[in-house]
PDB file of N, CA and C in Angstrom:
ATOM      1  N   UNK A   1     -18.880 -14.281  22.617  1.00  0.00           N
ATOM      2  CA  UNK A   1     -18.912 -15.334  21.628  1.00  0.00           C
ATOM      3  C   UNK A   1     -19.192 -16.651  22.338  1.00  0.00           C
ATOM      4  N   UNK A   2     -20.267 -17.059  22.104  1.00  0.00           N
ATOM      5  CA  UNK A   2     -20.268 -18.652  22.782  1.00  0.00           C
ATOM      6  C   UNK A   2     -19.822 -19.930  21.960  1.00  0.00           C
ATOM      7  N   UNK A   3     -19.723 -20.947  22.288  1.00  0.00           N
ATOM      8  CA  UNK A   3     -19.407 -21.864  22.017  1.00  0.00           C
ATOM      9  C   UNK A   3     -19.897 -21.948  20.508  1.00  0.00           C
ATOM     10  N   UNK A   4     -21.701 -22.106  20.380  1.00  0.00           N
ATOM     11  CA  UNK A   4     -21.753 -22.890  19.275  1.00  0.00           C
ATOM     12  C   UNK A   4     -21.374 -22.012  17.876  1.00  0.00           C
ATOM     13  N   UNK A   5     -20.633 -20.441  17.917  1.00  0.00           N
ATOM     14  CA  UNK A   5     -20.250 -19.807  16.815  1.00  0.00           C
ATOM     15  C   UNK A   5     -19.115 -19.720  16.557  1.00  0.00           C
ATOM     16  N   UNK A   6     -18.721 -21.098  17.042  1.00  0.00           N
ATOM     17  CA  UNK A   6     -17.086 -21.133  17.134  1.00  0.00           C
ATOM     18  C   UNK A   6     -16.911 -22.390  16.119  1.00  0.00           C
ATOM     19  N   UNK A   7     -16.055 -22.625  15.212  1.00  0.00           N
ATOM     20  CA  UNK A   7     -15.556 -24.017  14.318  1.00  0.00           C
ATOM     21  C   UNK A   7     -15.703 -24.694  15.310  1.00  0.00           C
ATOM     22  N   UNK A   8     -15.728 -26.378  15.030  1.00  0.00           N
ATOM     23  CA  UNK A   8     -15.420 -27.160  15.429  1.00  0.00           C
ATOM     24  C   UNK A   8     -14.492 -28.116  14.743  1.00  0.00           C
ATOM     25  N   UNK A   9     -13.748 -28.960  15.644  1.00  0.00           N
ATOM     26  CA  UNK A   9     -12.542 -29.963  14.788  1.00  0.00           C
ATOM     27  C   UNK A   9     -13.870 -31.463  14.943  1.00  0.00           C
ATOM     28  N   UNK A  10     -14.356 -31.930  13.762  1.00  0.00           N
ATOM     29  CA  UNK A  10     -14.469 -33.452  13.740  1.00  0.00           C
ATOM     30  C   UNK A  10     -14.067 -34.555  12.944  1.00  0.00           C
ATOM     31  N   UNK A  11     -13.562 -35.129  13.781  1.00  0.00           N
ATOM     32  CA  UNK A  11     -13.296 -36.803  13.496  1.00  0.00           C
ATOM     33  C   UNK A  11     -13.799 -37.276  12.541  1.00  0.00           C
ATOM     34  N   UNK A  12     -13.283 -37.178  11.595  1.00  0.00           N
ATOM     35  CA  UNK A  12     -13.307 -37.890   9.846  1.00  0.00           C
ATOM     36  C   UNK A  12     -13.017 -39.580  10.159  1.00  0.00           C
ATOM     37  N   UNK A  13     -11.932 -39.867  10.311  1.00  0.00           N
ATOM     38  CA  UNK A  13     -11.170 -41.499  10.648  1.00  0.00           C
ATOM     39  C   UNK A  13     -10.287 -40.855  11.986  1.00  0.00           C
ATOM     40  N   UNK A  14      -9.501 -42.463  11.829  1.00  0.00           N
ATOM     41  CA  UNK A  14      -9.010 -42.872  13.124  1.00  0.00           C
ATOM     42  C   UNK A  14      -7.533 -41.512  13.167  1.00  0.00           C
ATOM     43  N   UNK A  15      -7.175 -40.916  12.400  1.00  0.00           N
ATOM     44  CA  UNK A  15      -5.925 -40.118  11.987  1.00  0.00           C
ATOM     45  C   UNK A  15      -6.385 -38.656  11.325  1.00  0.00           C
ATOM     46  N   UNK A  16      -7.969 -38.631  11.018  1.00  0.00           N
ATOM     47  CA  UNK A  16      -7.914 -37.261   9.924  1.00  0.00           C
ATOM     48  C   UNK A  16      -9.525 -36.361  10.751  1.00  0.00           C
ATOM     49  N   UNK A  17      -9.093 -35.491  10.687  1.00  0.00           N
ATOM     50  CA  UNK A  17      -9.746 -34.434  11.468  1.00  0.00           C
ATOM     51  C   UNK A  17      -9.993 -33.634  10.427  1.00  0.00           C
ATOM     52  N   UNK A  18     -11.089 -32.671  10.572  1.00  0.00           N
ATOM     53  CA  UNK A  18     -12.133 -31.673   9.602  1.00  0.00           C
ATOM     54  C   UNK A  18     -12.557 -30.327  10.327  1.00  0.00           C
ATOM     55  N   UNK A  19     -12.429 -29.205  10.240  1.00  0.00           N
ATOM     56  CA  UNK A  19     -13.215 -28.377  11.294  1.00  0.00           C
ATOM     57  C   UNK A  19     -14.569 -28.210  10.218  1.00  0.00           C
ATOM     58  N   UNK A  20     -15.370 -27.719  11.166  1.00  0.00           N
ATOM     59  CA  UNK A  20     -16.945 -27.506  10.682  1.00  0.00           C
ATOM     60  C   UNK A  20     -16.768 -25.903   9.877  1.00  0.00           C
ATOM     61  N   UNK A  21     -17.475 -25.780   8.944  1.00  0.00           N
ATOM     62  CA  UNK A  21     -18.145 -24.440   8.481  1.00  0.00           C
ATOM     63  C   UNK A  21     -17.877 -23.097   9.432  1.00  0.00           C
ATOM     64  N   UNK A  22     -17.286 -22.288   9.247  1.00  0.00           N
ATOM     65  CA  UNK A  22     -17.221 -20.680  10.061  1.00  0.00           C
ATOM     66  C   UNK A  22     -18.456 -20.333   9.926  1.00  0.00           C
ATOM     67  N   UNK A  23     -18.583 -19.515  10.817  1.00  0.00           N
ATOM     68  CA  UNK A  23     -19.976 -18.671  10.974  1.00  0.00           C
ATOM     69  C   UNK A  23     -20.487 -17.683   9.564  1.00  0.00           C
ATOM     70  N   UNK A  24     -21.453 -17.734   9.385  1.00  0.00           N
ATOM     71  CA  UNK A  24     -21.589 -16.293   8.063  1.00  0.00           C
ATOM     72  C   UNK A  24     -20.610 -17.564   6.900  1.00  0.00           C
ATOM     73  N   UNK A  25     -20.079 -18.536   6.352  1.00  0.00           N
ATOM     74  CA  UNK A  25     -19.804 -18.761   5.396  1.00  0.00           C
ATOM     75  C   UNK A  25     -20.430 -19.434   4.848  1.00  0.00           C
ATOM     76  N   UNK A  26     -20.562 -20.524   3.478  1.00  0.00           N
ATOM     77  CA  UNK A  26     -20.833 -21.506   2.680  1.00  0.00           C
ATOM     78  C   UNK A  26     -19.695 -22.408   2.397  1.00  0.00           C
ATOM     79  N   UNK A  27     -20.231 -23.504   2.223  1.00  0.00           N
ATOM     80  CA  UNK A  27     -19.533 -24.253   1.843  1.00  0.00           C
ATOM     81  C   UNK A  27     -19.529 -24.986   0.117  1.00  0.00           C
ATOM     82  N   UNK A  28     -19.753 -24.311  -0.194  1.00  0.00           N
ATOM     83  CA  UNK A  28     -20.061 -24.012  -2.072  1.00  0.00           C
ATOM     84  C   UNK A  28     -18.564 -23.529  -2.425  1.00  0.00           C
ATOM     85  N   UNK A  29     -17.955 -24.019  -3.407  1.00  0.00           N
ATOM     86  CA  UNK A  29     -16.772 -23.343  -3.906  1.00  0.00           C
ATOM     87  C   UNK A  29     -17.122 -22.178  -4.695  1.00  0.00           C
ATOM     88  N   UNK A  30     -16.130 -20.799  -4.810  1.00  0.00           N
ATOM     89  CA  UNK A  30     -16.781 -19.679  -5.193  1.00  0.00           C
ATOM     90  C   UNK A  30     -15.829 -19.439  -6.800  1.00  0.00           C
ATOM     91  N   UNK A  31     -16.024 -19.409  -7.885  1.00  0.00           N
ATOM     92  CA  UNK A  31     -15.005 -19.171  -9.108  1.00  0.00           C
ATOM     93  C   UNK A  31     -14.276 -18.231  -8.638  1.00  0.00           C
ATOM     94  N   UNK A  32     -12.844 -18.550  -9.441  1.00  0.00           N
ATOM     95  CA  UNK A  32     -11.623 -16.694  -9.421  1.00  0.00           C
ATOM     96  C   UNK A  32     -11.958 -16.014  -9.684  1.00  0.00           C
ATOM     97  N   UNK A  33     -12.974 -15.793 -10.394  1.00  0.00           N
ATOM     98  CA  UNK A  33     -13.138 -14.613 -10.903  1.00  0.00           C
ATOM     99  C   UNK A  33     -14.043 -13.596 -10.209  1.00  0.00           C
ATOM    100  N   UNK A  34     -14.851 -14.279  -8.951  1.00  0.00           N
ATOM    101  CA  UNK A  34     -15.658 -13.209  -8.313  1.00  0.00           C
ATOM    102  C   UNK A  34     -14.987 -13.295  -7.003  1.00  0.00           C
ATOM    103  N   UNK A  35     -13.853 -13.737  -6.266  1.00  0.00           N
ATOM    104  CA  UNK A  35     -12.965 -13.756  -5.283  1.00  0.00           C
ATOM    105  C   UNK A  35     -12.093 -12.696  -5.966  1.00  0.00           C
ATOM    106  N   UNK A  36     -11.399 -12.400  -6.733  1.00  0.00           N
ATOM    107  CA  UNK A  36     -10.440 -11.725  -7.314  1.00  0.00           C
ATOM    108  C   UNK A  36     -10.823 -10.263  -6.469  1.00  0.00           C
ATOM    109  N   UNK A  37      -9.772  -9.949  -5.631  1.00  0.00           N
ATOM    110  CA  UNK A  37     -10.229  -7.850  -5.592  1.00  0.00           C
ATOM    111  C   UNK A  37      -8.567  -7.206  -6.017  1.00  0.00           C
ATOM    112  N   UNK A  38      -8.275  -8.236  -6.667  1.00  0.00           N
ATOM    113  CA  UNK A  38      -6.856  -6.745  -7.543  1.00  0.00           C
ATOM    114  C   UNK A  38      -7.726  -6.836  -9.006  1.00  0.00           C
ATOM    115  N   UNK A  39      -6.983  -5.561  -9.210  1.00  0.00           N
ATOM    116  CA  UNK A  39      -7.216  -4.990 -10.632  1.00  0.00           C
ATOM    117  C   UNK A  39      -6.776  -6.090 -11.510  1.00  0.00           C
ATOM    118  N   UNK A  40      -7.404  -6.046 -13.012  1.00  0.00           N
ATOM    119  CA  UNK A  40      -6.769  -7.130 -13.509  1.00  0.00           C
ATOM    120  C   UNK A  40      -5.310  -7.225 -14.556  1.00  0.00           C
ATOM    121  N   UNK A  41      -4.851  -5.635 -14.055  1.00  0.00           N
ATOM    122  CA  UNK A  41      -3.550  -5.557 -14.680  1.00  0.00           C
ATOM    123  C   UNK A  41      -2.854  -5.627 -13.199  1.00  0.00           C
ATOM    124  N   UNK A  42      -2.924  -6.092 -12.465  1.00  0.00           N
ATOM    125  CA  UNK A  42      -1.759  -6.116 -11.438  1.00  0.00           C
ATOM    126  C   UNK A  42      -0.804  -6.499 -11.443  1.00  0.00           C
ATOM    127  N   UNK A  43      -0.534  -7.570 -12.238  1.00  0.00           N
ATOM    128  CA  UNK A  43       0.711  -8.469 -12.632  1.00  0.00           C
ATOM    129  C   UNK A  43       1.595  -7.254 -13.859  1.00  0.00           C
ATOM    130  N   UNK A  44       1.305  -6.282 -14.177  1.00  0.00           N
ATOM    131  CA  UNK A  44       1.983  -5.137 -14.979  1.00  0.00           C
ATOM    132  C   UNK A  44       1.245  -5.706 -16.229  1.00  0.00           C
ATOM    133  N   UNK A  45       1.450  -4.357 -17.050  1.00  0.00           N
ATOM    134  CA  UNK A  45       0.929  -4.571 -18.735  1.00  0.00           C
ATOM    135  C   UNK A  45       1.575  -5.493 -18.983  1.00  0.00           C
ATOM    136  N   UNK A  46       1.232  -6.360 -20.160  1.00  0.00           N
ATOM    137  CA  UNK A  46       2.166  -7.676 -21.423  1.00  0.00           C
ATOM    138  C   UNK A  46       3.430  -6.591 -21.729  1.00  0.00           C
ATOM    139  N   UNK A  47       2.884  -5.125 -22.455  1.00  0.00           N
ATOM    140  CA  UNK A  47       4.361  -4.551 -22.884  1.00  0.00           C
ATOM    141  C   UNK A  47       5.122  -3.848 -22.248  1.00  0.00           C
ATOM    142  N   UNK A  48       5.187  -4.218 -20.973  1.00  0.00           N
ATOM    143  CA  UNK A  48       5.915  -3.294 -19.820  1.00  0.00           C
ATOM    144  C   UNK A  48       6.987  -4.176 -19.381  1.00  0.00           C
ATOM    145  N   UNK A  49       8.194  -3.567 -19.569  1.00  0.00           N
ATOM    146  CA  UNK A  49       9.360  -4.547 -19.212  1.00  0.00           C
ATOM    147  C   UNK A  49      10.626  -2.969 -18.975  1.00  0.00           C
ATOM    148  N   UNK A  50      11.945  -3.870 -18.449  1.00  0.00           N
ATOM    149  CA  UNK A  50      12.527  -3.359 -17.581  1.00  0.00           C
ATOM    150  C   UNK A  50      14.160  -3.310 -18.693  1.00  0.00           C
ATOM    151  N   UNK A  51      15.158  -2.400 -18.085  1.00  0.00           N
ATOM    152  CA  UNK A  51      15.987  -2.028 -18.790  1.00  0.00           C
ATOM    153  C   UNK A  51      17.192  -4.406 -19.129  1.00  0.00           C
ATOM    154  N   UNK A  52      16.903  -5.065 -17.912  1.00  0.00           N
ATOM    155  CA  UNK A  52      17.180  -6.283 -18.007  1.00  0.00           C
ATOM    156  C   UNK A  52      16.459  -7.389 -18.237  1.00  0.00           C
ATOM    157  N   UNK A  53      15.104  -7.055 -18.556  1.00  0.00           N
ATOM    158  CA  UNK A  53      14.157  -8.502 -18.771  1.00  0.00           C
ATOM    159  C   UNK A  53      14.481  -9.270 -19.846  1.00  0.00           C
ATOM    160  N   UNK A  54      15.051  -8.840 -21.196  1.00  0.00           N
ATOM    161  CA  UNK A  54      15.293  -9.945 -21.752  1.00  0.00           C
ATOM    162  C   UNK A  54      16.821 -10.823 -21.739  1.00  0.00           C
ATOM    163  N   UNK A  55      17.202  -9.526 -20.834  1.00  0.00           N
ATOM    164  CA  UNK A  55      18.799 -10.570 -20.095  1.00  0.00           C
ATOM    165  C   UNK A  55      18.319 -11.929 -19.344  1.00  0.00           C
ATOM    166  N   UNK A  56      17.260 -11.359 -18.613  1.00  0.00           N
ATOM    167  CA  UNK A  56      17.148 -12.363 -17.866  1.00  0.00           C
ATOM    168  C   UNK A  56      16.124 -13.477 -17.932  1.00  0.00           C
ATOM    169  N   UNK A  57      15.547 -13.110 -18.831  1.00  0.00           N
ATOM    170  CA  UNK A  57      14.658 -14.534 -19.525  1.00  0.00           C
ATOM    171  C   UNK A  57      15.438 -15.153 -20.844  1.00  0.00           C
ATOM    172  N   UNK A  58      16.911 -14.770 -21.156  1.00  0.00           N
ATOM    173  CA  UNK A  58      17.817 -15.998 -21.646  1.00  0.00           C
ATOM    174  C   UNK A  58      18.471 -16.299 -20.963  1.00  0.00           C
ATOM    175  N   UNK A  59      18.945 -15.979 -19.667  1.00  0.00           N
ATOM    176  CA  UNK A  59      20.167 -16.210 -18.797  1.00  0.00           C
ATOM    177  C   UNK A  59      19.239 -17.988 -18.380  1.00  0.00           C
ATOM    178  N   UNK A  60      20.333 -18.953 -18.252  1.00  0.00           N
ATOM    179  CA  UNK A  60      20.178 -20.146 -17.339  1.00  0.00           C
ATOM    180  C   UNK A  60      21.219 -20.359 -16.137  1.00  0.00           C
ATOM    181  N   UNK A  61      20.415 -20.486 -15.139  1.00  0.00           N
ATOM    182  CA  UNK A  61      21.527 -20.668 -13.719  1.00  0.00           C
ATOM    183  C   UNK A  61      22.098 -21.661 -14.044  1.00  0.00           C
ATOM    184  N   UNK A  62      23.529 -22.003 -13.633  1.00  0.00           N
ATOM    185  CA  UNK A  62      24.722 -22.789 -14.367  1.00  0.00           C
ATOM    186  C   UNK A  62      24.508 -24.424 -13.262  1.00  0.00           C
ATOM    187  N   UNK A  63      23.577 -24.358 -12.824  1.00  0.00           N
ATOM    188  CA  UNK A  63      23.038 -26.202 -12.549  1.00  0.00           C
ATOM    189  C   UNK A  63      21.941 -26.868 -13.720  1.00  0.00           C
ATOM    190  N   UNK A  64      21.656 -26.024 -14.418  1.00  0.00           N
ATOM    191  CA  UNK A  64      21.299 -26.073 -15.850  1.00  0.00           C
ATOM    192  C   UNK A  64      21.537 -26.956 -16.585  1.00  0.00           C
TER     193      UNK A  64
END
């Protein structure tokens, strides 16, 4: 690996530093939705719940 496929840190101002572009990337922001690689039920079904979930979505911790 030589030098120039390596980041670099540059000097923005007198206090703020930037590294340069990685190798193979863009610098284009990419939407969630084509970054995403879980399934899109990963977070569990809407009607899937547990023998205490609605205990515990009325319970308030007592600093409440």
């Amino acid at each position: 690996m030589s030098s120039n496929d390596r980041q670099r840190v540059e000097r923005v101002g007198r206090r703020r530093a930037r590294l340069t572009a990685a190798p193979g990337t863009t610098t284009e922001p990419v939407s969630a939705d084509v970054t995403t690689d879980a399934p899109a039920d990963a977070d569990g079904a809407a009607g899937a719940s547990g023998p205490n979930d609605a205990r515990m979505r009325n319970e308030v911790p007592p600093h409440y």
